[in-house]
PDB file of N, CA and C in Angstrom:
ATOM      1  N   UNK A   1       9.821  -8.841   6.411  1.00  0.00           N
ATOM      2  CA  UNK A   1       9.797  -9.657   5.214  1.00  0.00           C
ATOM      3  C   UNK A   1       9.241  -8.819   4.058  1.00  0.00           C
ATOM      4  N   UNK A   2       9.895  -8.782   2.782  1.00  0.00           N
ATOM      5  CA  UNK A   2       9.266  -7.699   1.608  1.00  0.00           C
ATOM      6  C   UNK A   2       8.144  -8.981   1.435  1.00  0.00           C
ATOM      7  N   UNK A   3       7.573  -8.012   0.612  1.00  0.00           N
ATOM      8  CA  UNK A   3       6.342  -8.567  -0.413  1.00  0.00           C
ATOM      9  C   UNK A   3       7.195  -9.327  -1.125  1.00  0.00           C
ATOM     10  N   UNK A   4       6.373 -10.425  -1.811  1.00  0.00           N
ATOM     11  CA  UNK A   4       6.792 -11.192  -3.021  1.00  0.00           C
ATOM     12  C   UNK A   4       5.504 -11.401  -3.555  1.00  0.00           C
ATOM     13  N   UNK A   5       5.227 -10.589  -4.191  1.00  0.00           N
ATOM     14  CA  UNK A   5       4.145 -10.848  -5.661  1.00  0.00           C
ATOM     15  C   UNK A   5       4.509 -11.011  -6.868  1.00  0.00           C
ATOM     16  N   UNK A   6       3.969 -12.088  -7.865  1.00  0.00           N
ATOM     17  CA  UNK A   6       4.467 -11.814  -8.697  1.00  0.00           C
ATOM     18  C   UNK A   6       4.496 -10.589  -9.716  1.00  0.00           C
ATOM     19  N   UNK A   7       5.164 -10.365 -10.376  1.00  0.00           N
ATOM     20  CA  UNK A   7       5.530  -9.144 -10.773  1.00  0.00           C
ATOM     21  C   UNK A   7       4.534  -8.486 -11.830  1.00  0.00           C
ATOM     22  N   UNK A   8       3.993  -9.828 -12.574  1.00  0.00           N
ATOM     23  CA  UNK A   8       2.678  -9.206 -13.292  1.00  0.00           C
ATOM     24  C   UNK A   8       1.492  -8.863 -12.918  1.00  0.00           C
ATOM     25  N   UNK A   9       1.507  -9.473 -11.363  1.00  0.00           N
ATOM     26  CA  UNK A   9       0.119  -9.206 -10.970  1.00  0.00           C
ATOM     27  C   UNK A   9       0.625  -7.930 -10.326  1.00  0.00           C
ATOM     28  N   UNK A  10       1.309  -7.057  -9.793  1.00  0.00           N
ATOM     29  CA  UNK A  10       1.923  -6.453  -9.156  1.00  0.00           C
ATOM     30  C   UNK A  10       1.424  -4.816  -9.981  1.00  0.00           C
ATOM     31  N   UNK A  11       1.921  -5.243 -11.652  1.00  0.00           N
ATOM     32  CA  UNK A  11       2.039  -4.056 -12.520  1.00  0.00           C
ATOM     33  C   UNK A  11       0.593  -4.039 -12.555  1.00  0.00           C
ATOM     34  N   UNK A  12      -0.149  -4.183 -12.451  1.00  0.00           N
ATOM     35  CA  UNK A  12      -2.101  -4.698 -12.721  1.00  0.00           C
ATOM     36  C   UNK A  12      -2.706  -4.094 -11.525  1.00  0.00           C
ATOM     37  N   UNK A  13      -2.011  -4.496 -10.602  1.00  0.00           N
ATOM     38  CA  UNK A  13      -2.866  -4.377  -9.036  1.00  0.00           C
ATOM     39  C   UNK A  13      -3.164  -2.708  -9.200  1.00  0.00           C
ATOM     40  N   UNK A  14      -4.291  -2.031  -8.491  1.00  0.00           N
ATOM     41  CA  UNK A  14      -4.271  -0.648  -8.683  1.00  0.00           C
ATOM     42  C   UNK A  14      -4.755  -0.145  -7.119  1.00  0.00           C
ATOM     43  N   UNK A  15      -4.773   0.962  -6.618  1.00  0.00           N
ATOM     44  CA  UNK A  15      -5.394   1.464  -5.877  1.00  0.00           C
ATOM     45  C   UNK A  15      -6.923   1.479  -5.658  1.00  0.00           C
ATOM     46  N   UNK A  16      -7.868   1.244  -4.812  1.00  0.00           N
ATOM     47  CA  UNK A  16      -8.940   1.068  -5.093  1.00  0.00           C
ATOM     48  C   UNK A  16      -9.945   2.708  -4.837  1.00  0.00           C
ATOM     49  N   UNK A  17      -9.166   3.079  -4.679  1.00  0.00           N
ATOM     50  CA  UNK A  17      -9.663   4.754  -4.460  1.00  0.00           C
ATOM     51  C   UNK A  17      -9.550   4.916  -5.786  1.00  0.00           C
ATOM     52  N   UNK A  18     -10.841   6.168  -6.104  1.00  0.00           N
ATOM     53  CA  UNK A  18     -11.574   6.535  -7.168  1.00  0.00           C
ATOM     54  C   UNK A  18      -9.948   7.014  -8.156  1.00  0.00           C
ATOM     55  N   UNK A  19      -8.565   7.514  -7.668  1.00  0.00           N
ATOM     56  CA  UNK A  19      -8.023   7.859  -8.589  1.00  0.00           C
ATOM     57  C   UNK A  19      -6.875   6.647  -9.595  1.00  0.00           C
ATOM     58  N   UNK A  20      -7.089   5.661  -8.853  1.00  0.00           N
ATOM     59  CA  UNK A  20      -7.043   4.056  -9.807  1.00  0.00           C
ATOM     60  C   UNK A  20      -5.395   4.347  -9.565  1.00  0.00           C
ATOM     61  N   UNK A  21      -4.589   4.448  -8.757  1.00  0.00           N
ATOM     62  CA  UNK A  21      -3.334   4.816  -9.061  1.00  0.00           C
ATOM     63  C   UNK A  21      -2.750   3.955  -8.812  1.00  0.00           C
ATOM     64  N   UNK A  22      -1.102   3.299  -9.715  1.00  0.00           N
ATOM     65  CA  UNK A  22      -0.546   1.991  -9.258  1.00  0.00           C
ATOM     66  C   UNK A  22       0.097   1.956  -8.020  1.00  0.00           C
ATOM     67  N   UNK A  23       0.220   0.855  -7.458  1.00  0.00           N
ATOM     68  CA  UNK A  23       0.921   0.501  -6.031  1.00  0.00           C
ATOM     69  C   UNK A  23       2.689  -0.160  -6.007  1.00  0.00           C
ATOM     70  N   UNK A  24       2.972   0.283  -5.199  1.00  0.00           N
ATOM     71  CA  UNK A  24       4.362  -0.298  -5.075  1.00  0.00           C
ATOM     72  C   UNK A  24       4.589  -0.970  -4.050  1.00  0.00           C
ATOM     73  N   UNK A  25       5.784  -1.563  -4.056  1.00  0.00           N
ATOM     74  CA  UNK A  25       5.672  -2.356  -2.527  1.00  0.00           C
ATOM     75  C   UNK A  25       6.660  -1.880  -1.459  1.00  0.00           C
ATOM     76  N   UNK A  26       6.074  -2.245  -0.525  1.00  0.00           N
ATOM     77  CA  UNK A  26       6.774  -1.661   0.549  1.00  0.00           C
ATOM     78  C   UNK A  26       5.930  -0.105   1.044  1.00  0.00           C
ATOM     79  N   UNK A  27       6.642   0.072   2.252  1.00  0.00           N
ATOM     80  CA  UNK A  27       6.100   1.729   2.354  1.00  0.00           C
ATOM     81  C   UNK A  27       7.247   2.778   2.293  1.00  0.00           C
ATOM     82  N   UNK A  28       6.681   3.902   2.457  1.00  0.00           N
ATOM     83  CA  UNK A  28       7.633   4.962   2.072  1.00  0.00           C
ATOM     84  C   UNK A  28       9.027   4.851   3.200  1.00  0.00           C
ATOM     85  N   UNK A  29       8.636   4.397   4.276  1.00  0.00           N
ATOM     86  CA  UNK A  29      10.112   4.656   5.213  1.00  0.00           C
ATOM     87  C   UNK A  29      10.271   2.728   5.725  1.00  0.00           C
ATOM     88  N   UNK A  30       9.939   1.936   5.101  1.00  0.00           N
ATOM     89  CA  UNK A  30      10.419   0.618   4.905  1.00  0.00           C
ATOM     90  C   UNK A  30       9.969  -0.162   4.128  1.00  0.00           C
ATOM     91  N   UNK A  31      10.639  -0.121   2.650  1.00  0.00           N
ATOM     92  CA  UNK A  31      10.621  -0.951   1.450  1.00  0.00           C
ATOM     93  C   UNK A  31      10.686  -1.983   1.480  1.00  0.00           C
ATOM     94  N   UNK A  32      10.840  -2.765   2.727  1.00  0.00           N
ATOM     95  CA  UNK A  32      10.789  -4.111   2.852  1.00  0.00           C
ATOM     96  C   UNK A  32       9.766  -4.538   3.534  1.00  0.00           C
ATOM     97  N   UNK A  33       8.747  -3.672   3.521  1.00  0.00           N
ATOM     98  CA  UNK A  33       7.499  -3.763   4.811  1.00  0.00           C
ATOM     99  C   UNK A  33       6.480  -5.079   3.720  1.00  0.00           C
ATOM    100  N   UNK A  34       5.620  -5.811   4.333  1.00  0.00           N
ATOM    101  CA  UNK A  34       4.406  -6.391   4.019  1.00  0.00           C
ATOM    102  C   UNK A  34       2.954  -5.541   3.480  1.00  0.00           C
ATOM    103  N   UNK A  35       3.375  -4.678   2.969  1.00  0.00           N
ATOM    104  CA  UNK A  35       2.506  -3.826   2.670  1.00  0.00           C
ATOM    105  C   UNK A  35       2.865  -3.373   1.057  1.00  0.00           C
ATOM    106  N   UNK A  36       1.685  -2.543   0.259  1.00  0.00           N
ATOM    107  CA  UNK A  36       1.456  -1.785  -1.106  1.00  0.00           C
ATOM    108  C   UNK A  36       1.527  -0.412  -0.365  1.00  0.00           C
ATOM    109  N   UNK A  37       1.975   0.626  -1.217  1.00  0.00           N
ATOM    110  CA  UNK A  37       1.760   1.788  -1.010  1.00  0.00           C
ATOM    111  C   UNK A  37       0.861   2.405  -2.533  1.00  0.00           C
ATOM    112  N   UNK A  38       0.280   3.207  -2.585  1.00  0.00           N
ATOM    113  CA  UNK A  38      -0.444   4.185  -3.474  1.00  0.00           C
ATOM    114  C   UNK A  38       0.536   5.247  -4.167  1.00  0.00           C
ATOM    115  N   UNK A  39       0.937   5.305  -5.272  1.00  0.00           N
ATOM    116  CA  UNK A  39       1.671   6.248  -5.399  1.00  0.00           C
ATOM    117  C   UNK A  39       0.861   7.426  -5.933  1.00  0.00           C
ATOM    118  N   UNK A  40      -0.383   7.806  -5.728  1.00  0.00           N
ATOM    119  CA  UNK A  40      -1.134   8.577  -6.062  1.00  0.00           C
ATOM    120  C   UNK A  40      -1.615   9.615  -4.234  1.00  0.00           C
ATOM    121  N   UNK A  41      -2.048   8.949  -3.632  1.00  0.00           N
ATOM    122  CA  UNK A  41      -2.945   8.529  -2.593  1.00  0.00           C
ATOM    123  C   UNK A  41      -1.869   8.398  -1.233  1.00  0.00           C
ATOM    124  N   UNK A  42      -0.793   7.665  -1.586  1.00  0.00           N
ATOM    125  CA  UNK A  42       0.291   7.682  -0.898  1.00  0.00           C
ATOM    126  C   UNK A  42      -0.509   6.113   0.729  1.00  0.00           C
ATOM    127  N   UNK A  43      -1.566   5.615   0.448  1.00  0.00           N
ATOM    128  CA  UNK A  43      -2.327   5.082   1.547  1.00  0.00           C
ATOM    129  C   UNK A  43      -1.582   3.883   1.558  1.00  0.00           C
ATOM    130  N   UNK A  44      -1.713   3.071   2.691  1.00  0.00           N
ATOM    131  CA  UNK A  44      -0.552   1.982   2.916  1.00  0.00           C
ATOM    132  C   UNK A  44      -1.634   0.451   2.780  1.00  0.00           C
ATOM    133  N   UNK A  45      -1.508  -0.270   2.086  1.00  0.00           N
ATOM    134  CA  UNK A  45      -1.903  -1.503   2.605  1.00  0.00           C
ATOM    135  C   UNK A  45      -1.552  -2.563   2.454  1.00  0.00           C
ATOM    136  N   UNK A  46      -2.250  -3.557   3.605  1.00  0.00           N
ATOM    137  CA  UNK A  46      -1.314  -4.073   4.216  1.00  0.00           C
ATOM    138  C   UNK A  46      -1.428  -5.494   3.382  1.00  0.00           C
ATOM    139  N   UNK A  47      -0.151  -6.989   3.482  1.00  0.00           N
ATOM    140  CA  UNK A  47      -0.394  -7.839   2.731  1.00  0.00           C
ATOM    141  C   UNK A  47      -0.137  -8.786   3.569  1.00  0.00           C
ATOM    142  N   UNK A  48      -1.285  -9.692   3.628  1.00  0.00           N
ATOM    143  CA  UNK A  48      -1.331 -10.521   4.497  1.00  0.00           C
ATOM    144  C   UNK A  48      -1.621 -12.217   3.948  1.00  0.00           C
ATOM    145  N   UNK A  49      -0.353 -13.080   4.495  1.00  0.00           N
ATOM    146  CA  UNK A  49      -0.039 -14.310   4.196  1.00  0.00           C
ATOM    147  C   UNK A  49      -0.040 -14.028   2.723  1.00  0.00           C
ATOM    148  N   UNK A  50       1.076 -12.737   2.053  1.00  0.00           N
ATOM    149  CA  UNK A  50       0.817 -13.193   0.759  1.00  0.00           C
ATOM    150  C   UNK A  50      -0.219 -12.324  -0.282  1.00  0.00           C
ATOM    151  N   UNK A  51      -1.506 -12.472   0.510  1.00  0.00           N
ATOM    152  CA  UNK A  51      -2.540 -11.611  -0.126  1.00  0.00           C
ATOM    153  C   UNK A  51      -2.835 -10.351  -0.045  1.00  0.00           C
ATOM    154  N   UNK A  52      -2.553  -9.305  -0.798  1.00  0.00           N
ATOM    155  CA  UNK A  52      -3.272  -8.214  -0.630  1.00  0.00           C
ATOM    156  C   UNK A  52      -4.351  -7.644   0.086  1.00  0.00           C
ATOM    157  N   UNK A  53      -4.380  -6.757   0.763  1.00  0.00           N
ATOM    158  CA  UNK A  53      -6.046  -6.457   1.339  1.00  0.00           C
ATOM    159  C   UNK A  53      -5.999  -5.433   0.410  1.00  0.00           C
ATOM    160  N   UNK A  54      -6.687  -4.980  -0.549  1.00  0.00           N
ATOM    161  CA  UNK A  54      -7.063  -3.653  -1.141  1.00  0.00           C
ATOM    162  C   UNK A  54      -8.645  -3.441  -0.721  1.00  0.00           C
ATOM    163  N   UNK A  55      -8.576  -3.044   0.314  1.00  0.00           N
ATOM    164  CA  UNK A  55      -9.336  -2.333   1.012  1.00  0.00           C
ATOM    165  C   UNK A  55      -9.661  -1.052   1.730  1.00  0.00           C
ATOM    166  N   UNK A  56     -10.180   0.216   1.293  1.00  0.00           N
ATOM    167  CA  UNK A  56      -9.605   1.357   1.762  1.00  0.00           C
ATOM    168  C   UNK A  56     -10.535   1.062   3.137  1.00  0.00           C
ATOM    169  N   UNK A  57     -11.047   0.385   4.110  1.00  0.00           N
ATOM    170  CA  UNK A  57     -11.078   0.719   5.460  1.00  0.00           C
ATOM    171  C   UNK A  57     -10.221  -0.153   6.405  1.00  0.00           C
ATOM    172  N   UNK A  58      -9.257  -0.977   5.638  1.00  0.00           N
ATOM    173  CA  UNK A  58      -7.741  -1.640   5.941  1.00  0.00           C
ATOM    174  C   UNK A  58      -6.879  -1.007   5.458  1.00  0.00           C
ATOM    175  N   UNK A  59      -6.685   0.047   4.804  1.00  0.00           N
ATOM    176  CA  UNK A  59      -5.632   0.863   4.404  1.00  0.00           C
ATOM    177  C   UNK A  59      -4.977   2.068   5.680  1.00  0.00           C
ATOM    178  N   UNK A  60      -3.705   2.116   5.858  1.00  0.00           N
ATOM    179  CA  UNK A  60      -3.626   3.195   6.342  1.00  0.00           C
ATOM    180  C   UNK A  60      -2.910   5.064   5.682  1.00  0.00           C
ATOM    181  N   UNK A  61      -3.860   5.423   6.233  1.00  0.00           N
ATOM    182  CA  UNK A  61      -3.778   7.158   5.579  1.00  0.00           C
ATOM    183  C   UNK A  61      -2.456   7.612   5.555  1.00  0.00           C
ATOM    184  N   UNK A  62      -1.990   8.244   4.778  1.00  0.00           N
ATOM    185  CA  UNK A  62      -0.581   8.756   5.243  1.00  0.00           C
ATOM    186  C   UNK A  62      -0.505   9.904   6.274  1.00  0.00           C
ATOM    187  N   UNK A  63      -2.034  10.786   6.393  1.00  0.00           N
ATOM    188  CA  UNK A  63      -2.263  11.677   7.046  1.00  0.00           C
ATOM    189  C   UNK A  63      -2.440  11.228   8.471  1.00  0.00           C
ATOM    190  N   UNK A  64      -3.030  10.009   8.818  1.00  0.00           N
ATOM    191  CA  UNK A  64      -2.785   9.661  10.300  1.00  0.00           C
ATOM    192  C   UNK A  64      -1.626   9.902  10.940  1.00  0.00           C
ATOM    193  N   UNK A  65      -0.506   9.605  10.707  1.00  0.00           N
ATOM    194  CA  UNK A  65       0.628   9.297  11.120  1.00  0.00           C
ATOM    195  C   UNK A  65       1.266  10.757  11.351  1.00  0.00           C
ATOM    196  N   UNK A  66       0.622  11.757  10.973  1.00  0.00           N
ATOM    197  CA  UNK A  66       1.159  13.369  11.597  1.00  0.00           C
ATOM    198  C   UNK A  66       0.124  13.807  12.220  1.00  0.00           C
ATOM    199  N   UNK A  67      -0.857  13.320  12.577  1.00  0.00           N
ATOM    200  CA  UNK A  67      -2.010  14.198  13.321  1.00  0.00           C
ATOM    201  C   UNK A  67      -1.589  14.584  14.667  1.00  0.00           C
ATOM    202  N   UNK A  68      -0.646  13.911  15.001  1.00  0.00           N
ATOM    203  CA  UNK A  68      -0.416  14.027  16.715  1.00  0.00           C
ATOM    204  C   UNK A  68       1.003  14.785  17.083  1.00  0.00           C
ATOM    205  N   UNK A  69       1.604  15.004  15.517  1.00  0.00           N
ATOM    206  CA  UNK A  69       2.780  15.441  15.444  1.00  0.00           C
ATOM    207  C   UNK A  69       3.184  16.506  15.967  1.00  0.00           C
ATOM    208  N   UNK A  70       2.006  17.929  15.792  1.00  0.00           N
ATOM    209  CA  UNK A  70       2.436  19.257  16.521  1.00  0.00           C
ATOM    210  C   UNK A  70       2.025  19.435  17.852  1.00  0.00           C
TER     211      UNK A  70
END
């Protein structure tokens, strides 16, 4: 299911890491995911019933997801 936020709160919402960067929805390899991505930060989080968690210890790293890769 994509996100449905409205669109002004959407352009407003920011990253909560120190570099304030805006979020988009969806993630990088499914735009229809329940989640914000960081376009700074690239960190995933997640949206639940609707609500945002902007929380960076509910966020996930983009760097997790290759640690196990080599």
């Amino acid at each position: 299911m994509a996100v449905t936020l409205d669109a002004q709160l959407l352009e407003i919402l920011a990253c909560p890491s120190p570099d304030h960067a805006p979020l988009r929805a969806g993630t990088p390899s499914d735009p229809d995911a329940d989640a914000l991505t960081c376009t700074e930060c690239g960190r995933v989080f997640p949206v639940r019933d609707g609500i945002p968690v902007l929380l960076l210890d509910e966020a996930t790293n983009p760097d997790d997801s290759s640690a196990d890769g080599a």
